[in-house]
Structure formats: structure tokens, C-alpha cells
N, C-alpha and C. Protein backbone atom coordinates (compact mmCIF):
# COMPACT_ATOMS: atom_id res chain seq x y z
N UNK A 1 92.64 113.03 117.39
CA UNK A 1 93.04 112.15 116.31
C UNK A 1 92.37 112.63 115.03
N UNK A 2 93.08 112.45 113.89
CA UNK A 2 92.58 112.60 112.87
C UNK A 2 92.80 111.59 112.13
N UNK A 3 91.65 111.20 110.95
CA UNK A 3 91.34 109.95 110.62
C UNK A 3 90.93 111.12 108.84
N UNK A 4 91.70 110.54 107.61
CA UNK A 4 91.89 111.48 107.00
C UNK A 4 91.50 110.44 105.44
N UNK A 5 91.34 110.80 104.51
CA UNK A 5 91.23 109.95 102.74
C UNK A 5 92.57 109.95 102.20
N UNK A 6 92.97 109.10 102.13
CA UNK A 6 94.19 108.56 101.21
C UNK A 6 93.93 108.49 99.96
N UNK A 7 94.06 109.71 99.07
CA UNK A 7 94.23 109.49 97.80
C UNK A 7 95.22 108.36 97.20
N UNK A 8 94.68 108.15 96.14
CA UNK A 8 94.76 106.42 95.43
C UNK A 8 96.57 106.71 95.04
N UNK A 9 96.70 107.56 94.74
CA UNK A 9 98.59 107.75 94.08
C UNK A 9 99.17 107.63 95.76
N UNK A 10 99.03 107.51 96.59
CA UNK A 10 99.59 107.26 97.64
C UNK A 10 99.32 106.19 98.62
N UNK A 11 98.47 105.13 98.32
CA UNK A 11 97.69 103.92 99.34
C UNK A 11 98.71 103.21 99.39
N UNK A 12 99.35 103.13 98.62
CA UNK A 12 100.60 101.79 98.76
C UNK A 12 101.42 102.13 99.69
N UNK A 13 102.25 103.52 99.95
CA UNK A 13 102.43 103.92 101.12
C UNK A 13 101.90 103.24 102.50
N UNK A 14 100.72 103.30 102.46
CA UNK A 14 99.79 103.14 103.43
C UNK A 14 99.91 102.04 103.95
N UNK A 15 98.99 101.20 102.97
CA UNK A 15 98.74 99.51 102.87
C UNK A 15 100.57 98.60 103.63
N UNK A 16 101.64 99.62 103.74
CA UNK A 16 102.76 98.31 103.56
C UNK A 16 103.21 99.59 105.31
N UNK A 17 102.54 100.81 105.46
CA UNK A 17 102.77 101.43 106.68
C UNK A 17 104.35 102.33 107.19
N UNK A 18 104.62 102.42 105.41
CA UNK A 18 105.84 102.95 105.14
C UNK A 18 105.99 104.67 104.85
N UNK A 19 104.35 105.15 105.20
CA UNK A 19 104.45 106.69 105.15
C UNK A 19 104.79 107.61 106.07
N UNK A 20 105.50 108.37 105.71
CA UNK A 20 106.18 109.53 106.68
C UNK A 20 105.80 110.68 106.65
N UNK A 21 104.80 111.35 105.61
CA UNK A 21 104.22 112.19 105.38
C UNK A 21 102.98 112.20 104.63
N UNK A 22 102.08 112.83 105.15
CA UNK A 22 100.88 112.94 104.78
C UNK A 22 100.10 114.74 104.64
N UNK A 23 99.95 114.82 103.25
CA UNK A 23 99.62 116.07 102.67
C UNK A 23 97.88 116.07 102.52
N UNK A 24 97.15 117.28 102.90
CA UNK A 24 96.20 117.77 102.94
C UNK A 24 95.57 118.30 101.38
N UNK A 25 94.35 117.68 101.58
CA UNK A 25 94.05 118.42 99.99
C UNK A 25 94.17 120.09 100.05
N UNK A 26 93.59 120.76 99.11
CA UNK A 26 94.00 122.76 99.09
C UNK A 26 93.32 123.02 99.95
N UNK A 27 92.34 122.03 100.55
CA UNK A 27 91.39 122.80 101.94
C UNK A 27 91.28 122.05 102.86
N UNK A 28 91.46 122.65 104.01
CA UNK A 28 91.65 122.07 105.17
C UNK A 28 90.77 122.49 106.59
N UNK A 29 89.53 121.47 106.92
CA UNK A 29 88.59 122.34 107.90
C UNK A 29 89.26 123.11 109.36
N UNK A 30 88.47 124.37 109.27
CA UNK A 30 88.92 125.21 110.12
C UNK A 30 88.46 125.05 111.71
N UNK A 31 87.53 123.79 111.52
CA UNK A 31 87.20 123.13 113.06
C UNK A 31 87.82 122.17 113.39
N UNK A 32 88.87 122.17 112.69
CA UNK A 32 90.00 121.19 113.45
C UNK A 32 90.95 121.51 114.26
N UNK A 33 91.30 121.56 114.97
CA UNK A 33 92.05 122.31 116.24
C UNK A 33 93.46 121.02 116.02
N UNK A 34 94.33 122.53 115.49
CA UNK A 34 95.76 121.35 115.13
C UNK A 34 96.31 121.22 115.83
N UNK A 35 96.26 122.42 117.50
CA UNK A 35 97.22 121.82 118.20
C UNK A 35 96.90 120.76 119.29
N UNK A 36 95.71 120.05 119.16
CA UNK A 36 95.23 118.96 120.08
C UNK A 36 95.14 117.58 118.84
N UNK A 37 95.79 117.76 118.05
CA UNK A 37 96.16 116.78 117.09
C UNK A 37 97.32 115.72 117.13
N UNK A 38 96.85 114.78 118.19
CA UNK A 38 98.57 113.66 117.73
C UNK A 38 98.23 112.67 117.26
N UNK A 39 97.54 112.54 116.73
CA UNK A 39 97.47 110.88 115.82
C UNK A 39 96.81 111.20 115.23
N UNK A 40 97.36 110.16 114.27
CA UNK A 40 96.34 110.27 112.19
C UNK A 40 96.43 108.61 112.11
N UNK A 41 94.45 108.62 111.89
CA UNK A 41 94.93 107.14 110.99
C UNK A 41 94.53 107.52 109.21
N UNK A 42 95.54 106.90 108.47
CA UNK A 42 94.68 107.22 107.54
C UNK A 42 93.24 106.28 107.28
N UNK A 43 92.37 106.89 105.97
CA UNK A 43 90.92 106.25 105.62
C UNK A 43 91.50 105.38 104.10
N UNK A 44 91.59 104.49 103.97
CA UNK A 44 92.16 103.66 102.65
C UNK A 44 90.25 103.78 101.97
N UNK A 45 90.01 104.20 100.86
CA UNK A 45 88.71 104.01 100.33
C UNK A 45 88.37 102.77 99.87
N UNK A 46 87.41 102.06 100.04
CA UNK A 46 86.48 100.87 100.25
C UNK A 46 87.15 99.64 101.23
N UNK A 47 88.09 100.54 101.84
CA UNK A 47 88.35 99.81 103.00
C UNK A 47 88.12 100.05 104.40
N UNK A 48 89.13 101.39 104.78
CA UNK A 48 88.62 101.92 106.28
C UNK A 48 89.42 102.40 107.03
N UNK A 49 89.67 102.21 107.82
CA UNK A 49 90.85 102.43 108.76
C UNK A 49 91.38 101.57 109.43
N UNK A 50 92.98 101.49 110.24
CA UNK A 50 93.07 100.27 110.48
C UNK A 50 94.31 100.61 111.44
N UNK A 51 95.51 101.97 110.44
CA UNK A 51 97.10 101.67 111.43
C UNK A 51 97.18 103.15 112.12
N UNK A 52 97.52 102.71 113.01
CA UNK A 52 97.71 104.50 114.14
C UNK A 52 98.86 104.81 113.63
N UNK A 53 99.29 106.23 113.54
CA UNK A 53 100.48 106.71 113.37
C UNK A 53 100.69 108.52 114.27
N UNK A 54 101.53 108.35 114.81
CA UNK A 54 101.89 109.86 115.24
C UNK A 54 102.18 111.26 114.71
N UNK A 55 101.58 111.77 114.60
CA UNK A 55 102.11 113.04 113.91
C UNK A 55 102.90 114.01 114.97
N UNK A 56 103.98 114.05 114.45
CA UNK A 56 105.28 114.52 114.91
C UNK A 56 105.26 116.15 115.02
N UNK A 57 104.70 116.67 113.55
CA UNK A 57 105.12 118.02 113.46
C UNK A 57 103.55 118.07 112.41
N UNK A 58 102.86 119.27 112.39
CA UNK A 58 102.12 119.85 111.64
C UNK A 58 102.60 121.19 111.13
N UNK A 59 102.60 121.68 109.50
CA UNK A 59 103.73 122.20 109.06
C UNK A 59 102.90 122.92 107.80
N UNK A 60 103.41 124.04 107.31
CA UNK A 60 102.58 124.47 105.65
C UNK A 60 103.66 123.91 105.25
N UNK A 61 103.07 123.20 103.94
CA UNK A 61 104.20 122.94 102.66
C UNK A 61 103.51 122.42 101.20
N UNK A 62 104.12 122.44 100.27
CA UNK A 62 103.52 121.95 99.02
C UNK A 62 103.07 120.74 98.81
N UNK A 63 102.59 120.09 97.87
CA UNK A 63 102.07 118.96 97.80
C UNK A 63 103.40 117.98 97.31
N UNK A 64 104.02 118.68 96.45
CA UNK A 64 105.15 118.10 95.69
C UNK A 64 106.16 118.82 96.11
N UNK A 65 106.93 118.95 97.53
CA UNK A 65 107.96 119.63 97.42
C UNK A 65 108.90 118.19 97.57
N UNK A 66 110.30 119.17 96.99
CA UNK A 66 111.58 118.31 96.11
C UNK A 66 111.51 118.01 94.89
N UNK A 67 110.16 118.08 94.29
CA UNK A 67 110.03 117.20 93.64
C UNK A 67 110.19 118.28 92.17
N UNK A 68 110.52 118.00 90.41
CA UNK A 68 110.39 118.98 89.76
C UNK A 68 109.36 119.59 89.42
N UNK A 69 108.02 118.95 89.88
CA UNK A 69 106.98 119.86 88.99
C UNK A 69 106.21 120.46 90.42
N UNK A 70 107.02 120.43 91.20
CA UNK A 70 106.75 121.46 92.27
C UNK A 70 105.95 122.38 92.19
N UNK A 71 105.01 122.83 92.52
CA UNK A 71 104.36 124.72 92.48
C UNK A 71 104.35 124.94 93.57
N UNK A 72 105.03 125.77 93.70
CA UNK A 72 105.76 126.75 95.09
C UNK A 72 104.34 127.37 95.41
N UNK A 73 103.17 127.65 94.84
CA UNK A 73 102.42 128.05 95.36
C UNK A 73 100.80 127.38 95.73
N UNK A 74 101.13 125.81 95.40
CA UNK A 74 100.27 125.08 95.80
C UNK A 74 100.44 124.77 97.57
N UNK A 75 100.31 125.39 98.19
CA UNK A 75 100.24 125.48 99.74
C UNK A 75 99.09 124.36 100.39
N UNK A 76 99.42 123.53 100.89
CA UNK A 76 98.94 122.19 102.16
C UNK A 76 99.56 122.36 103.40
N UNK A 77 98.65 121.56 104.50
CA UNK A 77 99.11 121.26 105.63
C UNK A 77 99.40 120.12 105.19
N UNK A 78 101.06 119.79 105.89
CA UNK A 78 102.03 118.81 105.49
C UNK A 78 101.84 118.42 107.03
N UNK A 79 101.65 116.76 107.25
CA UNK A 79 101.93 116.09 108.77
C UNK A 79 103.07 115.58 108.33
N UNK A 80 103.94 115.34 109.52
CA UNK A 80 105.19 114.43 109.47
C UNK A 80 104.36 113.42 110.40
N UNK A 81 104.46 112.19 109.33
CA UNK A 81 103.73 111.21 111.03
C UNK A 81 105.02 110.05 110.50
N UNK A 82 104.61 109.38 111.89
CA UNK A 82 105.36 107.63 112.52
C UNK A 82 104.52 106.42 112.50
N UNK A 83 104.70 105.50 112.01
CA UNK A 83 103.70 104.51 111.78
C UNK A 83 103.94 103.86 113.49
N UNK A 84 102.48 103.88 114.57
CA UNK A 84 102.96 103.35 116.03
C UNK A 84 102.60 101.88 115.43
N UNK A 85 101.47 101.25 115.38
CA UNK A 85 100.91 100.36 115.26
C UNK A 85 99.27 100.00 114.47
N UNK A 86 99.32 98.78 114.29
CA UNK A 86 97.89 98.26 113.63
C UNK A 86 96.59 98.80 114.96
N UNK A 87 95.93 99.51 114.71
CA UNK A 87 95.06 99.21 115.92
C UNK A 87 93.95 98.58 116.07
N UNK A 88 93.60 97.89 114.60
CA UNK A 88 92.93 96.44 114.48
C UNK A 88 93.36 96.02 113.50
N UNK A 89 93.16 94.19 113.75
CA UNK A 89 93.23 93.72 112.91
C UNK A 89 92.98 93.65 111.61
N UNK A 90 91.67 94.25 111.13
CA UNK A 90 91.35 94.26 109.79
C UNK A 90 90.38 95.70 110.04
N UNK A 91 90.88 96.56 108.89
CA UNK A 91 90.31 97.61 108.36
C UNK A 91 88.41 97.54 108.84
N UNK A 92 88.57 98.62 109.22
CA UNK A 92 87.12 99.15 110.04
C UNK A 92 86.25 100.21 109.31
N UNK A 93 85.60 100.04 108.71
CA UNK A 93 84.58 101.06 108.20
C UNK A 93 84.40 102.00 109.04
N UNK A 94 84.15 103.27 108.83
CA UNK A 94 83.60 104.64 109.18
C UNK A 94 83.20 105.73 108.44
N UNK A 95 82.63 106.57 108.69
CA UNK A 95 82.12 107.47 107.78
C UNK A 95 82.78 108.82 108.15
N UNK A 96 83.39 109.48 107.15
CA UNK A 96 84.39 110.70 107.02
C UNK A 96 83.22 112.03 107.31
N UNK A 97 83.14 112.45 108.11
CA UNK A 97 82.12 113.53 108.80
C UNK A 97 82.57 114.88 107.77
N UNK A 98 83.60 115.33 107.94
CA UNK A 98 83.88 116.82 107.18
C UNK A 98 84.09 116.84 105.82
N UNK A 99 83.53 116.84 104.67
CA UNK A 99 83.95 117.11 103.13
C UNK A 99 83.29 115.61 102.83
N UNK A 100 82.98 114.51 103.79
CA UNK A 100 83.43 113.26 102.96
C UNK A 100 85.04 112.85 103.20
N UNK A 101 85.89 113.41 103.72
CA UNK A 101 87.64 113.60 103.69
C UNK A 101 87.98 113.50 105.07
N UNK A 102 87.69 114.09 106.23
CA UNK A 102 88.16 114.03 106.82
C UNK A 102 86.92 113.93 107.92
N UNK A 103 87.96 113.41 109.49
CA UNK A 103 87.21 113.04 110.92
C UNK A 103 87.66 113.52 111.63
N UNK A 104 87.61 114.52 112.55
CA UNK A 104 88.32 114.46 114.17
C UNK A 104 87.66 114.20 115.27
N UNK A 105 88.57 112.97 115.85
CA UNK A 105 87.70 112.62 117.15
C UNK A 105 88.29 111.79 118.09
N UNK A 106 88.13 110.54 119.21
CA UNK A 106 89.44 110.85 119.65
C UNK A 106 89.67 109.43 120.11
N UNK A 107 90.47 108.45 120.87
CA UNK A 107 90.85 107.60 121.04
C UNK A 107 89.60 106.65 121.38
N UNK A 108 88.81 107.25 122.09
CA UNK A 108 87.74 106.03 122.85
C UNK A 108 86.88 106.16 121.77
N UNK A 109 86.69 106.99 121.00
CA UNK A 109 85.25 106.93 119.81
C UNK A 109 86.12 105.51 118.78
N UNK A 110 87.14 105.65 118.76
CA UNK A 110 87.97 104.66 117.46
C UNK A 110 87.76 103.38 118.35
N UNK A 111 87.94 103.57 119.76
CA UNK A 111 88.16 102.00 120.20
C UNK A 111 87.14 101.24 120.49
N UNK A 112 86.08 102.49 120.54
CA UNK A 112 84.51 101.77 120.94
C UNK A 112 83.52 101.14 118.98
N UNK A 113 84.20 101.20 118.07
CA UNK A 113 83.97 100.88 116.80
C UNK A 113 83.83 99.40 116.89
């Protein structure tokens, strides 16, 4: 699982559980092992974590693709995720281990919180 920072231009996404994609800042730790990766919660800041979602496909892509101010050469790991469910009731504090940004770790560490 990965448990990741939701930059602020995208929380509303989040908060209502209507996101389908989730983009990586320009760096992305290299001790993350993507192909034992199926779930992302995101980290909402001064809140926590809270909704499980599946990641479908892990993918390179831009930060802004479709979009016009696109740069074809701003390169991210793009998740396609699925919103499964709340997996608590109210947002859970944790502390983001890699950058400050990101966590990997795995179902029983989230459920034992």
C-alpha cells in the first residue's frame, strides 16, 4: 500500500472520493517496489488518512496531460486508482516516512493504527 501527500489543488478530489488519478511529484522513491503496489490511500495535510482506493494501473505520464499547458516533458508516475471504501471513520494521523510525501507499508500496519 501506498499512503501518499495530496497536494492542496487537488484535496477536493479527495475529500468528496471522486479521484481517478493520482500523479507523483518529479521524484519518486526508488524503494518502493511498484509491482507489489495495490492500494493508495491518499495523506489529506492536517488531516490524515482515511479512504482506500485501488490502483488499477501504474503508468509514466505528465502531470497535466490533456490539458493546454501540458509539458510533454514534465514526466510522473501516473496511478489510475478506484475509490474501494472509507477505511475509518475519521481521518487518522500518520507520519509520511520517505521525503515527508510518501509511506509504503501494508494492510495490518494501517489497521493496527
Amino acid at each position: 500500500m501506498l499512503i501518499s501527500l495530496v497536494k492542496n489543488d487537488n484535496v477536493e478530489r479527495y475529500l468528496d472520493q471522486s479521484a481517478k488519478i493520482y500523479y507523483t511529484g518529479k521524484k519518486f522513491p526508488s524503494s518502493v517496489a511498484l509491482n507489489k503496489l495495490n492500494y493508495f490511500m491518499p495523506y489529506i495535510k492536517k488531516k490524515g488518512i482515511r479512504d482506500l482506493y485501488l490502483i488499477k494501473i501504474a503508468r509514466v505520464g505528465t502531470r497535466k496531460e490533456g490539458q493546454p499547458d501540458n509539458d510533454p516533458n514534465d514526466f510522473r508516475l501516473v496511478f489510475e486508482i478506484e475509490f474501494v471504501k472509507k477505511l475509518f471513520k475519521d481521518y487518522k494521523p500518520v507520519e509520511l516516512e520517505i521525503w515527508h510525501t510518501f509511506t509504503d507499508t501494508n494492510m495490518r500496519a494501517i489497521l493496527a493504527i
